[in-house]
Each structure stands twice: as C-alpha cells, then as structure tokens.
C-alpha atoms as a PDB file:
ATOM      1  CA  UNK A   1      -4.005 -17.194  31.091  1.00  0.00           C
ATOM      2  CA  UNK A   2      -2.427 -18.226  27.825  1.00  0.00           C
ATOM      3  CA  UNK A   3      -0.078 -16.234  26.174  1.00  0.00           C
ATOM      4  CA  UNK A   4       0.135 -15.395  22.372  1.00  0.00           C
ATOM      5  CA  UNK A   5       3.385 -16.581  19.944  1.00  0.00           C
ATOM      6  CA  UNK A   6       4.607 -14.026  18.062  1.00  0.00           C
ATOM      7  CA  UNK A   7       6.454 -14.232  15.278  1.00  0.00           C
ATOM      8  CA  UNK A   8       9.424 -12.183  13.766  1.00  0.00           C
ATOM      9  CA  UNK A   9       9.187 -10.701  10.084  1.00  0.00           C
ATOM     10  CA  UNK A  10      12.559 -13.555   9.752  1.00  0.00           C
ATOM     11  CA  UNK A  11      10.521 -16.396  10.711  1.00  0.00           C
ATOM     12  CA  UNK A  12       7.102 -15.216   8.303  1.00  0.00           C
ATOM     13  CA  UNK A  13       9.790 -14.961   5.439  1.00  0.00           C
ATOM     14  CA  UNK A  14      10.692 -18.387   5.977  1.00  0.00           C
ATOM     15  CA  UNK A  15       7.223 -19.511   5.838  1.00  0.00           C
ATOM     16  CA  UNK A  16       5.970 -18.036   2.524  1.00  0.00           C
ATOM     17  CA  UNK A  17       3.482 -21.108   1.633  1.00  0.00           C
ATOM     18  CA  UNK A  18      -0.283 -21.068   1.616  1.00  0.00           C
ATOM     19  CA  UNK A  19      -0.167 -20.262   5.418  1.00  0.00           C
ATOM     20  CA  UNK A  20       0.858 -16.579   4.980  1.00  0.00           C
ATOM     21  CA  UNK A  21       0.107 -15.463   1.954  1.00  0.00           C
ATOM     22  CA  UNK A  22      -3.207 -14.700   2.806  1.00  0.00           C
ATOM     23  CA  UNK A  23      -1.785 -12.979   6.548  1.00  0.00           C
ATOM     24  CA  UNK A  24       0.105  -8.888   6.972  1.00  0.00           C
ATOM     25  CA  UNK A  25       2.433  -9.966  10.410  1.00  0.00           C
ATOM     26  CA  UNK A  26       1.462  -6.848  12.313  1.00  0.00           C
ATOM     27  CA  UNK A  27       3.693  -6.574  15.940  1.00  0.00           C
ATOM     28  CA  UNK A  28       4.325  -9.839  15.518  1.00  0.00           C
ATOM     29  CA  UNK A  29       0.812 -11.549  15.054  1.00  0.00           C
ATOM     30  CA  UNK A  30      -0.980 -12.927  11.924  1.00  0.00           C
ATOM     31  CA  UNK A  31      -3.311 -10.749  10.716  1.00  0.00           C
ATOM     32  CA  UNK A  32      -6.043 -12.309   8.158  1.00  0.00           C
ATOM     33  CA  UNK A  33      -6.254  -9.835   4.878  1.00  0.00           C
ATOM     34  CA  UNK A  34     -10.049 -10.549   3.677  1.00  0.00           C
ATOM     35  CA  UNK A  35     -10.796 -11.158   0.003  1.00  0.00           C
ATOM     36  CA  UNK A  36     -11.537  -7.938  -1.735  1.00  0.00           C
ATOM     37  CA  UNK A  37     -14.694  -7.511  -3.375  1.00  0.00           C
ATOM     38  CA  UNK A  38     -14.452  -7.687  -7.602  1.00  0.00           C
ATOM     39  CA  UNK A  39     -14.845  -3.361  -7.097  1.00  0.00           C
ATOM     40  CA  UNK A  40     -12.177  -3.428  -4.741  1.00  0.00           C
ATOM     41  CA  UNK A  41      -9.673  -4.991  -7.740  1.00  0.00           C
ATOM     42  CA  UNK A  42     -11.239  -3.153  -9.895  1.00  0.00           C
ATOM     43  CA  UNK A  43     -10.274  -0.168  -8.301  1.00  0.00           C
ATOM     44  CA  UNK A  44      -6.755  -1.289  -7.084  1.00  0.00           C
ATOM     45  CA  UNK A  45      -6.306  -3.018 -11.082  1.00  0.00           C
ATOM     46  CA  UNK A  46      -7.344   0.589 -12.761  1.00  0.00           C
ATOM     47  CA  UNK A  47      -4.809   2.753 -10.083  1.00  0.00           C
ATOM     48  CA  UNK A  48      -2.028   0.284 -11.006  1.00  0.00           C
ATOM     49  CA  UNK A  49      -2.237   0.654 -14.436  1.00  0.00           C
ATOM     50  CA  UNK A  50      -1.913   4.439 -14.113  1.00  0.00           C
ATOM     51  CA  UNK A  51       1.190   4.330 -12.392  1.00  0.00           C
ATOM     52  CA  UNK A  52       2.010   1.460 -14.607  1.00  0.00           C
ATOM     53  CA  UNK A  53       1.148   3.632 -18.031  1.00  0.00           C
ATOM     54  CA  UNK A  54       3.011   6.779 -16.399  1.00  0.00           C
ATOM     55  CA  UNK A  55       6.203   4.757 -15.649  1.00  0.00           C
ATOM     56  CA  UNK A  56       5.863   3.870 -19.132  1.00  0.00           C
ATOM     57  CA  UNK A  57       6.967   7.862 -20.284  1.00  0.00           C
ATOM     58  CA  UNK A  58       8.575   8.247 -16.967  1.00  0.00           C
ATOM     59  CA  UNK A  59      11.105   5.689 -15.973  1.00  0.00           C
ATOM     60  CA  UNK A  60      11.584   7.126 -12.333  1.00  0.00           C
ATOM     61  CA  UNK A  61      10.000   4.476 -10.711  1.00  0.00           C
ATOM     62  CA  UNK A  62       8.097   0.505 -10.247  1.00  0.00           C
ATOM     63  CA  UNK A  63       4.291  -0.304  -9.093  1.00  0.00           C
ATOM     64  CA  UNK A  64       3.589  -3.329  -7.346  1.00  0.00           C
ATOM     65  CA  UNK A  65       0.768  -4.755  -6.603  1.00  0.00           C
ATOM     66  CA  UNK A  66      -0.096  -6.717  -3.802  1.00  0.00           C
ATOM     67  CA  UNK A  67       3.646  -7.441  -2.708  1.00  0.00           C
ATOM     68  CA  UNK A  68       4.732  -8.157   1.315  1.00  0.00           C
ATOM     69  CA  UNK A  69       6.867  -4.473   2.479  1.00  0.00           C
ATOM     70  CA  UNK A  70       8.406  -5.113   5.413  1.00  0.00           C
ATOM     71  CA  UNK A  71       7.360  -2.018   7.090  1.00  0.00           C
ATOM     72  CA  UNK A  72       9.977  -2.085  10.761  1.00  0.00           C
ATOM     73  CA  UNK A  73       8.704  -5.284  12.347  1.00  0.00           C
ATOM     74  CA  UNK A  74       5.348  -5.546  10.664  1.00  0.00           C
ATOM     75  CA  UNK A  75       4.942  -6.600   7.064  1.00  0.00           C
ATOM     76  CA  UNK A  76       1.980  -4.925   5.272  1.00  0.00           C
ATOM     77  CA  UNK A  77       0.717  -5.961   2.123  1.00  0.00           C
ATOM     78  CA  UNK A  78      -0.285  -2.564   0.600  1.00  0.00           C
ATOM     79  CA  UNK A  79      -3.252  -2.849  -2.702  1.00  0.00           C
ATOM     80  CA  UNK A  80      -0.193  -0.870  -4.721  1.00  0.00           C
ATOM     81  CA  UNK A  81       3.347  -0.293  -3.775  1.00  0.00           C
ATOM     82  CA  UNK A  82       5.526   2.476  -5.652  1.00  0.00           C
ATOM     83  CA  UNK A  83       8.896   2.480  -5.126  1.00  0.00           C
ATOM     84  CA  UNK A  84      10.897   5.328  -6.726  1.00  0.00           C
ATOM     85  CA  UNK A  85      14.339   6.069  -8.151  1.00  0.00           C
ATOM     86  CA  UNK A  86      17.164   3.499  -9.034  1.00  0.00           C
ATOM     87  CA  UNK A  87      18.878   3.312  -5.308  1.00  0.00           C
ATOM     88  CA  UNK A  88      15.405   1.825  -4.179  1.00  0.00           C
ATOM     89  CA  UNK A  89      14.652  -0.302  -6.758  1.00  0.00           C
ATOM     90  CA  UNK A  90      18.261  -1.913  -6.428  1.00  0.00           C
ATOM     91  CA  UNK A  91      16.865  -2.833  -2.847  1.00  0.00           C
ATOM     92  CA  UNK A  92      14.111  -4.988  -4.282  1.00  0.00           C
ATOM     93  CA  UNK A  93      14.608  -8.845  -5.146  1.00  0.00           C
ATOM     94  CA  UNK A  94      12.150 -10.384  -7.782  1.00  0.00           C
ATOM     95  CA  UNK A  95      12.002 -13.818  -6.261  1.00  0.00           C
ATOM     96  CA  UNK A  96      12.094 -12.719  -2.160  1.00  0.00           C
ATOM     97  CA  UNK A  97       9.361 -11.409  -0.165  1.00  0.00           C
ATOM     98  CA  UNK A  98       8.830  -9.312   1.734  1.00  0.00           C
ATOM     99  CA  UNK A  99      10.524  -6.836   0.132  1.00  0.00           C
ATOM    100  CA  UNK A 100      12.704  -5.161   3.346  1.00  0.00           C
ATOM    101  CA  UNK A 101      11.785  -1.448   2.732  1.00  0.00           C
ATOM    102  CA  UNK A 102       8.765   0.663   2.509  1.00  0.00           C
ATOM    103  CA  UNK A 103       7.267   1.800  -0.304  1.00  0.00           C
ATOM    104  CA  UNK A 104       7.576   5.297  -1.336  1.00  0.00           C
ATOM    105  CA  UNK A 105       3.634   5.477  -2.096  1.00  0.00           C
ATOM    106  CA  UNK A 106       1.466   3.160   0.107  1.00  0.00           C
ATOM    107  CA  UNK A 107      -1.809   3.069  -2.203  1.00  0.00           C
ATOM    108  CA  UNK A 108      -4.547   1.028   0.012  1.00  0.00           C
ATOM    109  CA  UNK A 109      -8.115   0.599  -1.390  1.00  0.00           C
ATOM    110  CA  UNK A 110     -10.340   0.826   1.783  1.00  0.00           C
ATOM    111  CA  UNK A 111     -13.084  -1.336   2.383  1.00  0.00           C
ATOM    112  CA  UNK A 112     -15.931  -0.650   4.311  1.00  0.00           C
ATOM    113  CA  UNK A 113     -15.668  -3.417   6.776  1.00  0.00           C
ATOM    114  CA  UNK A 114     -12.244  -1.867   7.933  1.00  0.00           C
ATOM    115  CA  UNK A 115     -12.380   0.218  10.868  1.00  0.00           C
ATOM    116  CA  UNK A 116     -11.167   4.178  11.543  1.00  0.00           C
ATOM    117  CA  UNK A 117      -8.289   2.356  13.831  1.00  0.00           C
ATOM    118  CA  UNK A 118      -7.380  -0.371  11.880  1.00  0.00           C
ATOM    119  CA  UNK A 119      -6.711   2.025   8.551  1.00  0.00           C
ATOM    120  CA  UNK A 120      -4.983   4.920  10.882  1.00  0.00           C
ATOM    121  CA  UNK A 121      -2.662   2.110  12.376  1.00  0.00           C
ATOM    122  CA  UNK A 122      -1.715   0.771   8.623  1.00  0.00           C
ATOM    123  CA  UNK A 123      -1.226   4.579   7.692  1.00  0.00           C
ATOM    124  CA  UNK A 124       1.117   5.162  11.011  1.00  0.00           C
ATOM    125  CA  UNK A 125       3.201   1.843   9.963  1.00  0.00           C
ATOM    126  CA  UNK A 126       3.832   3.298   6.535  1.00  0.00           C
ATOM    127  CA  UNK A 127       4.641   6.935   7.478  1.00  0.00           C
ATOM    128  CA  UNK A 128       6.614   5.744  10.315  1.00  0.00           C
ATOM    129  CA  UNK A 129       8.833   3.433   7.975  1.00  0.00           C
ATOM    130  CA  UNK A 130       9.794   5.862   5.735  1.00  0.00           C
ATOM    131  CA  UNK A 131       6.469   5.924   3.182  1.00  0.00           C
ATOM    132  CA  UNK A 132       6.016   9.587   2.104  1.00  0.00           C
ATOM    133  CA  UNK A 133       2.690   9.211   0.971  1.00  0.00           C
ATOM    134  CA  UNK A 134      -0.244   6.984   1.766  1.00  0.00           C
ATOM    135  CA  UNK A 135      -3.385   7.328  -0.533  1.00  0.00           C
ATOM    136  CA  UNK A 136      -6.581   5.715   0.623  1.00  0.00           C
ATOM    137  CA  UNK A 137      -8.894   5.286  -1.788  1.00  0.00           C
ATOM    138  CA  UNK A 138     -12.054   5.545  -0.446  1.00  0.00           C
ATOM    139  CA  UNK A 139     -15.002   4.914  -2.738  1.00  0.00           C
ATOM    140  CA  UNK A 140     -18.423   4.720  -0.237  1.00  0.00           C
ATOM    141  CA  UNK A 141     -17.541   8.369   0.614  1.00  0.00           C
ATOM    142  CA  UNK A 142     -15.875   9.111  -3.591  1.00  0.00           C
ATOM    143  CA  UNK A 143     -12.570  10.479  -1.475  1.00  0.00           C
ATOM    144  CA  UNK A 144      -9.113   9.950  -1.820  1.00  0.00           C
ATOM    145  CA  UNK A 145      -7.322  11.134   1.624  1.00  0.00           C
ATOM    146  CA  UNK A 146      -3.823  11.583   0.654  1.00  0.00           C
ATOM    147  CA  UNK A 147      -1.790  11.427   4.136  1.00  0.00           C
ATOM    148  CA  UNK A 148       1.526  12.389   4.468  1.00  0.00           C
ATOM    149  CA  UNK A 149       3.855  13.505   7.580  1.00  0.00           C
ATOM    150  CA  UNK A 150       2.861  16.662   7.390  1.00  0.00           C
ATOM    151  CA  UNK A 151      -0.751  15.945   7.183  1.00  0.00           C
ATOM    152  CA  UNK A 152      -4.246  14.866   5.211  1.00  0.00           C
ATOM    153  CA  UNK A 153      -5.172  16.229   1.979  1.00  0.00           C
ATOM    154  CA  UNK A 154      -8.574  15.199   1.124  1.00  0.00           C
ATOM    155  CA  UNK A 155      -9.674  15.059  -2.438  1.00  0.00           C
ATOM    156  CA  UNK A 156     -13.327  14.643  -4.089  1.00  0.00           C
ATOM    157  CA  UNK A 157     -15.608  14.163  -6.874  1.00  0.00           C
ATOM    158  CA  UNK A 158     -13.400  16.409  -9.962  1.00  0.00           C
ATOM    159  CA  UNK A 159      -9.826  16.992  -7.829  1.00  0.00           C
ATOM    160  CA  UNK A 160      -6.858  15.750  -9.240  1.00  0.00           C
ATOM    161  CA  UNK A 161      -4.807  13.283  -7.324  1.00  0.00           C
ATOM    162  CA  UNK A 162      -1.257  14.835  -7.825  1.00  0.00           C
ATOM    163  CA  UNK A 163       2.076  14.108  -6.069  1.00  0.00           C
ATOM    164  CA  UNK A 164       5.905  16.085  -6.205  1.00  0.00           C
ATOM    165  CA  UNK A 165       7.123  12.443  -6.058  1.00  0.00           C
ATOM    166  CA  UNK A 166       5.744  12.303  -9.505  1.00  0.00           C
ATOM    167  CA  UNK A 167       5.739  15.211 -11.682  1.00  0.00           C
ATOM    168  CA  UNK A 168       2.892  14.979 -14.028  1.00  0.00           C
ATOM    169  CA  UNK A 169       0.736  12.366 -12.761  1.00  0.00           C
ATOM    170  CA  UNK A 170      -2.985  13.223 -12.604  1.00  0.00           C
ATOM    171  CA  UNK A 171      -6.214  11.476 -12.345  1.00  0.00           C
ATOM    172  CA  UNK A 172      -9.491  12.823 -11.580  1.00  0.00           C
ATOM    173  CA  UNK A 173     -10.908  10.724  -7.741  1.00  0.00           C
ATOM    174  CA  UNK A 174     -14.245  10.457  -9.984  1.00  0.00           C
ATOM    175  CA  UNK A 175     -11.977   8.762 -12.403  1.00  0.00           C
ATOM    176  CA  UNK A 176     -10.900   6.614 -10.722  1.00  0.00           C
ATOM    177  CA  UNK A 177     -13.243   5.672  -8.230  1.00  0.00           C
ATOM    178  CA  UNK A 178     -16.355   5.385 -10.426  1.00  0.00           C
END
C-alpha cells in the first residue's frame, strides 16, 4: 500500500513555476484544472469585464481573474475573484500568490465535464472560508445558481443577477450566458 504526499498551501507557494500553475492544492493534493473551452473564456472574459466596468463608477471593490485564493488549506483558483472594500484589498499582494484570503464573490464558470460533487465541494471551500457568494455560471442548462450560506438562488433565461454586496449591479443570465 503506498501512501500519498501531501503538500501544504506553504510548500505550493514556494513552488509557483510551470508545475502548479496549471494545479488548485485541494486537502493537500494537486488537483489538475483542465483547459477551458474558447466559450468557457468567453464567458468568464465577458463576467469580468462587468465587474471590471462597474468598479469603474463604483470604486468599492477589485476583480480578478484566474488568481490562486488560499481558501483554509486548499487553494482554489476561482474563473473571477471579487474582493470588496479597502481592508481586503490591503490584504492582497500584486506580485504573491496565492492570495491568503477568500474572495468575497467566488464566480466559477462550470463546465460540463465537472461533476455535481466536485462543484458542491469547490462551493463548500468558498462558503466555508469566508466567500459570501458563489455564482456558477452554468450555460448547458442557461442558469446562474447563486449560493450563499443561507442558500441557492437560481436564476434563468431574463432574471437579473443582483447582489447587496454590490448595489446596482445587474446583468440579464441570457446576457451573459449567450
């Protein structure tokens, strides 16, 4: 019986190279991310420029995209990262990865090759790290399932994807996932 190596979010830090920046660390192992299809950056490149364009009138907050969080042990590589209000933002270095909090807004494009466990488990990670929302976007089914702590909002075809973390922001899930 072998048994695995695991690694600590300290030791994947040291080795940002080609080795991990293709890898989430989740409990420890390295998890392959797969290459997302040209929809799926579509997708994830359209949502970040409408948090980038409402940052742009609303300086409350920063989108990231496809930035290490360190998330407790595990680091997660979330499609687009917002992280609000200046406290937060003080808490993020340009030039070091992973960044060593949560984001505020986990924004993950799914893909239909990832399973009903696999997204529940990244969705767990965030809430349980101090996220307050994660947004799937889910184009197969046209739904964005906005989960929180206290729940799963599930939005289609002409609802608006709003949030009280940031007043004003609205898009349409046909929108955006068209």
């Amino acid at each position: 019986m072998s048994t695995k190596t695991l690694m600590t979010v300290q030791e994947f830090e040291q080795m940002q190279t080609a080795e991990t920046e293709d890898y989430e660390l989740v409990d420890g192992e390295l998890i392959p991310l797969p290459s997302g299809t040209p929809k799926h950056s579509k997708i994830r490149d359209l949502m970040s420029r409408r948090i980038g364009n409402y940052f742009e009138t609303n300086p409350i907050g920063e989108a990231l995209s496809e930035t290490d969080c360190q998330v407790a042990d595990t680091v997660r590589r979330p499609d687009v990262a917002i992280f609000l209000g200046a406290e937060r933002l003080r808490q993020i270095d340009d030039y070091k990865l992973p960044i060593p909090i949560a984001p505020d807004v986990a924004v993950e494009v799914l893909s239909p090759s990832e399973s009903a466990i696999y997204v529940r488990r990244k969705v767990l990670d965030y809430l349980r790290a101090g996220s307050q929302e994660v947004w799937l976007l889910d184009r197969s089914n046209g739904e964005i399932l906005v989960h929180k702590s206290t729940g799963i909002q599930v939005l289609q075809g002409t609802d608006a994807l709003e949030s009280p973390l940031l007043p004003g922001f609205s898009v349409t899930v046909a929108g955006l996932l068209a």
